[in-house]
N, C-alpha and C. Protein backbone atom coordinates (compact mmCIF):
# COMPACT_ATOMS: atom_id res chain seq x y z
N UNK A 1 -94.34 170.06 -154.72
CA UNK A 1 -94.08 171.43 -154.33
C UNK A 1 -95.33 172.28 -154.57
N UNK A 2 -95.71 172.96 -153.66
CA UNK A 2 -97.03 173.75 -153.66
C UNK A 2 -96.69 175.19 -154.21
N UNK A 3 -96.89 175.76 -155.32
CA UNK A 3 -96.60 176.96 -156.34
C UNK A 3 -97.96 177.74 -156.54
N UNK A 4 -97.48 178.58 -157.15
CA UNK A 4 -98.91 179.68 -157.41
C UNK A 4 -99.56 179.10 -158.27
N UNK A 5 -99.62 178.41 -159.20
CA UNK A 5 -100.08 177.93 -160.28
C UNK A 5 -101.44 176.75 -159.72
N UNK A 6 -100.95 176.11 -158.73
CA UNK A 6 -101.32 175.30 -157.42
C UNK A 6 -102.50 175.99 -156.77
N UNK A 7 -102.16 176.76 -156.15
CA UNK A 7 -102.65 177.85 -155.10
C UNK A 7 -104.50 178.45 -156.09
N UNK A 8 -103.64 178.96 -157.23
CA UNK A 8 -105.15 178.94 -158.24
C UNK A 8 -106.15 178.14 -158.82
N UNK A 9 -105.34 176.88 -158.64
CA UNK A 9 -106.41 175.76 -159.33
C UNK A 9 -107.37 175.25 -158.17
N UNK A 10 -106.44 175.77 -157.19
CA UNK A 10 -107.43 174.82 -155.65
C UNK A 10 -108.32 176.19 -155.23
N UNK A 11 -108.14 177.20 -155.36
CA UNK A 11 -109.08 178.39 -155.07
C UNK A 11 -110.89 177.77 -154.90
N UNK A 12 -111.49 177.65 -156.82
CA UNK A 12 -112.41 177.40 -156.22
C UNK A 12 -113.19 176.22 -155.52
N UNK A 13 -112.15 175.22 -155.51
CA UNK A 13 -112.87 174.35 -154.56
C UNK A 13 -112.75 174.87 -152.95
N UNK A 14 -111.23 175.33 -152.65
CA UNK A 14 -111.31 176.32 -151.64
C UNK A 14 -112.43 177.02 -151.32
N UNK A 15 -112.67 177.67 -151.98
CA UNK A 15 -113.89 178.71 -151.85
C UNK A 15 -115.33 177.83 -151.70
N UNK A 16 -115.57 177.35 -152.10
CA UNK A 16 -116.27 176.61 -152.00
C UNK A 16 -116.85 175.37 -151.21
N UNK A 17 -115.54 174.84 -150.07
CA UNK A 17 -115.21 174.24 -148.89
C UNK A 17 -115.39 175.25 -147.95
N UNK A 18 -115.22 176.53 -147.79
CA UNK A 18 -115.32 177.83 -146.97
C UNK A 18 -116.97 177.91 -146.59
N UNK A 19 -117.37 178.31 -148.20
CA UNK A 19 -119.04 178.46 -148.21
C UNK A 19 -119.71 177.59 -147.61
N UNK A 20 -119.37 176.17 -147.86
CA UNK A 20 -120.04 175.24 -147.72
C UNK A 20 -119.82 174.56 -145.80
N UNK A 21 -119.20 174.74 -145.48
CA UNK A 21 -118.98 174.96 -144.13
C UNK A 21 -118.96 176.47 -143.65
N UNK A 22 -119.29 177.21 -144.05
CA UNK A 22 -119.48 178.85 -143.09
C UNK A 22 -118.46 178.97 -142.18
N UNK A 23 -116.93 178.42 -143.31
CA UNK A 23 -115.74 179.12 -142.04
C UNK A 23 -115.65 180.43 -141.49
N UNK A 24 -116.27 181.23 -142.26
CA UNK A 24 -116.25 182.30 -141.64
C UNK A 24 -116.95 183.07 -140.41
N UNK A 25 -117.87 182.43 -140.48
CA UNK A 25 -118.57 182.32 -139.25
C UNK A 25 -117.73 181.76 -137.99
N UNK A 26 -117.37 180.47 -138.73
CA UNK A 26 -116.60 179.73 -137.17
C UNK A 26 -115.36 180.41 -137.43
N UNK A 27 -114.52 180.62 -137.78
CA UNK A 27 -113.23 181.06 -137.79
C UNK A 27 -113.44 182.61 -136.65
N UNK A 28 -114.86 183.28 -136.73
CA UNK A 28 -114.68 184.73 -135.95
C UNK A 28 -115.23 184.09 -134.37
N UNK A 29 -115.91 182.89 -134.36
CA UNK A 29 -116.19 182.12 -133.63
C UNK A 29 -114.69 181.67 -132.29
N UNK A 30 -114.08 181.14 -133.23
CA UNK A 30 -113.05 180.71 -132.42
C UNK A 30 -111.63 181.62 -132.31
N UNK A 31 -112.19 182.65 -133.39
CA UNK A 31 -111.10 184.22 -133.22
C UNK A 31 -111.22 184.87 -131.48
N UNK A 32 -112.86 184.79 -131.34
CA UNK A 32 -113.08 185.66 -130.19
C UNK A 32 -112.80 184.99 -129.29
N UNK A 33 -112.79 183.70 -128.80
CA UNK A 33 -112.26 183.21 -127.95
C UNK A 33 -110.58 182.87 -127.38
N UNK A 34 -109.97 183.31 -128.39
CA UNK A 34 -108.71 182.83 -128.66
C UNK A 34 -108.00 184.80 -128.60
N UNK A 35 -108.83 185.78 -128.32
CA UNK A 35 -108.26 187.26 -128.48
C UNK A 35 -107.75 187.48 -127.11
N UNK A 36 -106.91 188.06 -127.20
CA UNK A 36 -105.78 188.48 -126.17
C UNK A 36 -105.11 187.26 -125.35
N UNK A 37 -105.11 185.89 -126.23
CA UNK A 37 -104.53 185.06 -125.43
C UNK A 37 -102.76 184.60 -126.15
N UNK A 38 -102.68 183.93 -125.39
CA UNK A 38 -100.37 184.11 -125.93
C UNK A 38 -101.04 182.98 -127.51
N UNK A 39 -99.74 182.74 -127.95
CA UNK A 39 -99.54 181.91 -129.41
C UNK A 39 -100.12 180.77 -129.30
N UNK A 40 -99.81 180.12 -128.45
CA UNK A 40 -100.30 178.40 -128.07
C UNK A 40 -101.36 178.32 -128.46
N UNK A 41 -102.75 179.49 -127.96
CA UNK A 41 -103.79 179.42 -127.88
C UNK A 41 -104.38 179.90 -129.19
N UNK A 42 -103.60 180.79 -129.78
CA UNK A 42 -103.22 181.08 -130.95
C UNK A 42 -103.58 180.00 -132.25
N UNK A 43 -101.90 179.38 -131.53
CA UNK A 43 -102.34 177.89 -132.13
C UNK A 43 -103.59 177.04 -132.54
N UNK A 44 -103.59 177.09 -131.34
CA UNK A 44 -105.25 175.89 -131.01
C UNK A 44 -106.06 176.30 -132.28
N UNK A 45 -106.50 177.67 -132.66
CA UNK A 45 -107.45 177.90 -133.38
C UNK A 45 -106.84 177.64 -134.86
N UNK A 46 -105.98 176.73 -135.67
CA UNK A 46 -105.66 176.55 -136.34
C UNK A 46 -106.09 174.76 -136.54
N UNK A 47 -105.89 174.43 -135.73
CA UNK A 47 -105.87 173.04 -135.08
C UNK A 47 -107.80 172.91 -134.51
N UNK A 48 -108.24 173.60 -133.84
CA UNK A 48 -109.65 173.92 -134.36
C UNK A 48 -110.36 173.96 -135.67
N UNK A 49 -109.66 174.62 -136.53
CA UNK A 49 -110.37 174.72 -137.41
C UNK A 49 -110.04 173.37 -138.18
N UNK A 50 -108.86 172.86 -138.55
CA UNK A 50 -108.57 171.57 -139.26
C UNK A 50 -109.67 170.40 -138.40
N UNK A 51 -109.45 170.37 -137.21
CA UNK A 51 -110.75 169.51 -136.71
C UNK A 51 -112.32 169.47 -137.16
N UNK A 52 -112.60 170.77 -137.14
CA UNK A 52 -113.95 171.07 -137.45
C UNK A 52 -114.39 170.49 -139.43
N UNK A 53 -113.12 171.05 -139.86
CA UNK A 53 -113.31 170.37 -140.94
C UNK A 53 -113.31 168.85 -141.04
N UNK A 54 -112.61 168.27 -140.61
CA UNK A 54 -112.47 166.92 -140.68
C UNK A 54 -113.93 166.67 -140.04
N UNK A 55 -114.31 166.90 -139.12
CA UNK A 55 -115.82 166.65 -138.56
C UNK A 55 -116.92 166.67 -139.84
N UNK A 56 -117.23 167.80 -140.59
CA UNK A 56 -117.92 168.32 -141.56
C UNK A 56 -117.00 167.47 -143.10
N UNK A 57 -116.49 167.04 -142.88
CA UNK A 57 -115.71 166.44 -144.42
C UNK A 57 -116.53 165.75 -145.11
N UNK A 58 -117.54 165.29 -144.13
CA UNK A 58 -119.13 164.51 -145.64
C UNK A 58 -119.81 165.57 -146.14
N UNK A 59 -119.22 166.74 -146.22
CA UNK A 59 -120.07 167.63 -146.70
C UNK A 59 -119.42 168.55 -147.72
N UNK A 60 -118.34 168.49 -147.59
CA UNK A 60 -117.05 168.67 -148.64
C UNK A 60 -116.37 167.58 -149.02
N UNK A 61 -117.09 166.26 -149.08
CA UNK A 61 -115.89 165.43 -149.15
C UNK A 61 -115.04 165.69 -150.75
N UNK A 62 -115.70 165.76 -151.89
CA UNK A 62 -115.32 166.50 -153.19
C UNK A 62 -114.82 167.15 -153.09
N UNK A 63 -114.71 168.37 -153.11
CA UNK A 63 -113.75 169.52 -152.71
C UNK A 63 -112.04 168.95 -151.63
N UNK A 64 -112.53 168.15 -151.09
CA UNK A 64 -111.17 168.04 -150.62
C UNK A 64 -110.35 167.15 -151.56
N UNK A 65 -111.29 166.35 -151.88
CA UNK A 65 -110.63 165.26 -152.86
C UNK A 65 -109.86 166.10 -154.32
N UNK A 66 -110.54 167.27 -154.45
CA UNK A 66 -110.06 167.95 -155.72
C UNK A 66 -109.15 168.73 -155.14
N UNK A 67 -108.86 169.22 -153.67
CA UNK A 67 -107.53 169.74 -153.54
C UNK A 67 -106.50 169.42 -153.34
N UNK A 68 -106.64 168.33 -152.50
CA UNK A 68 -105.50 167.36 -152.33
C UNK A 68 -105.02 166.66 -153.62
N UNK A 69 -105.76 166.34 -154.65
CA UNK A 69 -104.90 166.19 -156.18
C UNK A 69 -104.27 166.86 -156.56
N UNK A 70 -105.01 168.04 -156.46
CA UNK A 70 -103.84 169.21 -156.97
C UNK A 70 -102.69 169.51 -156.44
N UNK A 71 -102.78 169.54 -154.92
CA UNK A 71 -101.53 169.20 -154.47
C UNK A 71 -100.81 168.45 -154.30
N UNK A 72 -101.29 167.00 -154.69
CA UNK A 72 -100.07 165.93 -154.73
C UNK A 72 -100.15 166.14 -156.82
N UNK A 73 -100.37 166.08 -157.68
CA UNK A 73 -100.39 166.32 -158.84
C UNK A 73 -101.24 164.93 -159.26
N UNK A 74 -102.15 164.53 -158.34
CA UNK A 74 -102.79 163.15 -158.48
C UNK A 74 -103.89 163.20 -159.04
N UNK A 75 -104.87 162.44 -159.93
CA UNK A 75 -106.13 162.64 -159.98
C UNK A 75 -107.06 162.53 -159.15
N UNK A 76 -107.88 162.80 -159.09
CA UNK A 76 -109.39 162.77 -157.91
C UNK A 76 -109.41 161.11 -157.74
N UNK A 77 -109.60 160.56 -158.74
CA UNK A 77 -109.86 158.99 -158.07
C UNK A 77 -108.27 158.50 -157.51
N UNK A 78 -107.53 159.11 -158.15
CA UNK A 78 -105.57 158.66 -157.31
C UNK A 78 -106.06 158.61 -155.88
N UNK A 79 -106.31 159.85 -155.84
CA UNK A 79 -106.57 160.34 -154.11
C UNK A 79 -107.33 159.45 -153.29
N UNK A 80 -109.00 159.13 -154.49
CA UNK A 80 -109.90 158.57 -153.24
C UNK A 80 -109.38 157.00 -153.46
N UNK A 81 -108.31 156.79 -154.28
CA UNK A 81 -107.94 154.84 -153.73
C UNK A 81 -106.79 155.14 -153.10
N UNK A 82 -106.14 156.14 -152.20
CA UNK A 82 -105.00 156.46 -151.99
C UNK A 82 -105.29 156.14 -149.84
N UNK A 83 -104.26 155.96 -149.19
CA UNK A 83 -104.99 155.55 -147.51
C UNK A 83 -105.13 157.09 -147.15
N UNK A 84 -106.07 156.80 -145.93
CA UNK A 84 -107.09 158.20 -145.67
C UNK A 84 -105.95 158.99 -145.02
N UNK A 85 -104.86 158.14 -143.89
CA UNK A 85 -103.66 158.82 -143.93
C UNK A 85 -102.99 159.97 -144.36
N UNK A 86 -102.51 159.43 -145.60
CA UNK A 86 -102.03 160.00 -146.84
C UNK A 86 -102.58 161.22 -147.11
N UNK A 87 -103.87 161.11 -147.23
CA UNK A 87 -104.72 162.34 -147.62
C UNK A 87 -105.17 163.49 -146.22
N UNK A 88 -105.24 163.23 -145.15
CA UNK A 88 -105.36 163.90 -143.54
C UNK A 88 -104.15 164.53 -143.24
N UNK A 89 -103.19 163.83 -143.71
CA UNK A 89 -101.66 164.44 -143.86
C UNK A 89 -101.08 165.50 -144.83
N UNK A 90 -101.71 165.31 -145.97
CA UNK A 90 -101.50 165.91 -146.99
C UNK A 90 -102.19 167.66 -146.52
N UNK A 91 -103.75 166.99 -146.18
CA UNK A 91 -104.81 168.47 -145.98
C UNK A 91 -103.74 169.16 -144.58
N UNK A 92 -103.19 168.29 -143.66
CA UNK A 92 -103.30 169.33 -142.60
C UNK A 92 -101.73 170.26 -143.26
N UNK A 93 -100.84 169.35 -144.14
CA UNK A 93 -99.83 170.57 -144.33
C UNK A 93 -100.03 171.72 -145.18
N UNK A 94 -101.14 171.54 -146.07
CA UNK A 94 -101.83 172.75 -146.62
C UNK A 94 -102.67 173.95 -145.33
N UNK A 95 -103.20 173.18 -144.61
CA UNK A 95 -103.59 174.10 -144.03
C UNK A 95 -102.93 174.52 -142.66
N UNK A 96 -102.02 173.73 -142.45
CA UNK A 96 -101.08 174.87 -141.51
C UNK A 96 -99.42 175.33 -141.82
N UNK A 97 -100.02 175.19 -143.31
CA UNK A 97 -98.54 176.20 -143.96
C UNK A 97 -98.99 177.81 -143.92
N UNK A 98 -98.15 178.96 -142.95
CA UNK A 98 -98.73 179.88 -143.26
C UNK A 98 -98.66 180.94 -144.31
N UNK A 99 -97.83 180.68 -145.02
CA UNK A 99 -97.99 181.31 -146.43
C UNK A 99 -99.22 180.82 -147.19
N UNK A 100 -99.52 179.46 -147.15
CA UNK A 100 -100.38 179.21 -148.30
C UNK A 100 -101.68 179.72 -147.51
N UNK A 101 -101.94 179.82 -146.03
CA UNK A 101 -103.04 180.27 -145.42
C UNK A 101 -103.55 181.80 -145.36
N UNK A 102 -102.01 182.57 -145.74
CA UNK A 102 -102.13 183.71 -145.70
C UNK A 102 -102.60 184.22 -147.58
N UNK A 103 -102.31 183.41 -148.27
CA UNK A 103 -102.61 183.82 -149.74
C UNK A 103 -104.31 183.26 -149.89
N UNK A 104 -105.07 182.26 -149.00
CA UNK A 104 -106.08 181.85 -149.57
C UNK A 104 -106.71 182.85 -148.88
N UNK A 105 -106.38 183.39 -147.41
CA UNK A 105 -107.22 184.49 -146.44
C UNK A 105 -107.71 185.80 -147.22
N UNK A 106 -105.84 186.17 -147.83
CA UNK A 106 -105.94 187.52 -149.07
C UNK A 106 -107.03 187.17 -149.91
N UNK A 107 -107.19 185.91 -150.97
CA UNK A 107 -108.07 185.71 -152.36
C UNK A 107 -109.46 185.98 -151.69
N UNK A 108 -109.74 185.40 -150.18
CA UNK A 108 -111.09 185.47 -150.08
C UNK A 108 -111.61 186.68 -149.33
């Protein structure tokens, strides 16, 4: 179960997966393309961005490994002997839950 307690421990690797890929850059990137269009497209830029990360993941690969423990309650090495599956599955329901997307958007 993903809780506030959760939500704080993964912050700064969060933050730090952000920096380290310049989501913010791409996120206004694929904002402007995606403005005045219906939800679907909406969509997409959610599903964009989980791609782009997965593209860039040798560059955070740490940081993901330390969030996804926290959210399964696993250790960092649990995770990296755990199938890549497991863990691609795990990241995309963190990141297209929109509460937990809307509390990391607020912290940063």
């Amino acid at each position: 179960m993903f809780n506030t307690e959760k939500a704080f421990d993964m912050l700064p690797s969060v933050v730090t997966l952000y920096d380290k890929l310049d989501l913010d850059a791409y996120r206004k990137k694929i904002a402007a393309k995606t403005k005045g269009k219906d939800e679907n497209d909406k969509e997409a830029l959610g599903i964009d961005l989980f791609k782009y990360i997965l593209k860039n993941s040798t560059k955070v690969k740490e940081e993901v490994f330390e969030i996804v423990s926290i959210f399964e309650d696993k250790t960092v090495e649990e995770v990296k002997a755990q199938s890549f599956i497991k863990t691609v599955n795990t990241i995309k329901s963190i990141f297209s839950d929109k509460e937990t997307m809307s509390f990391f958007k607020q912290a940063m």
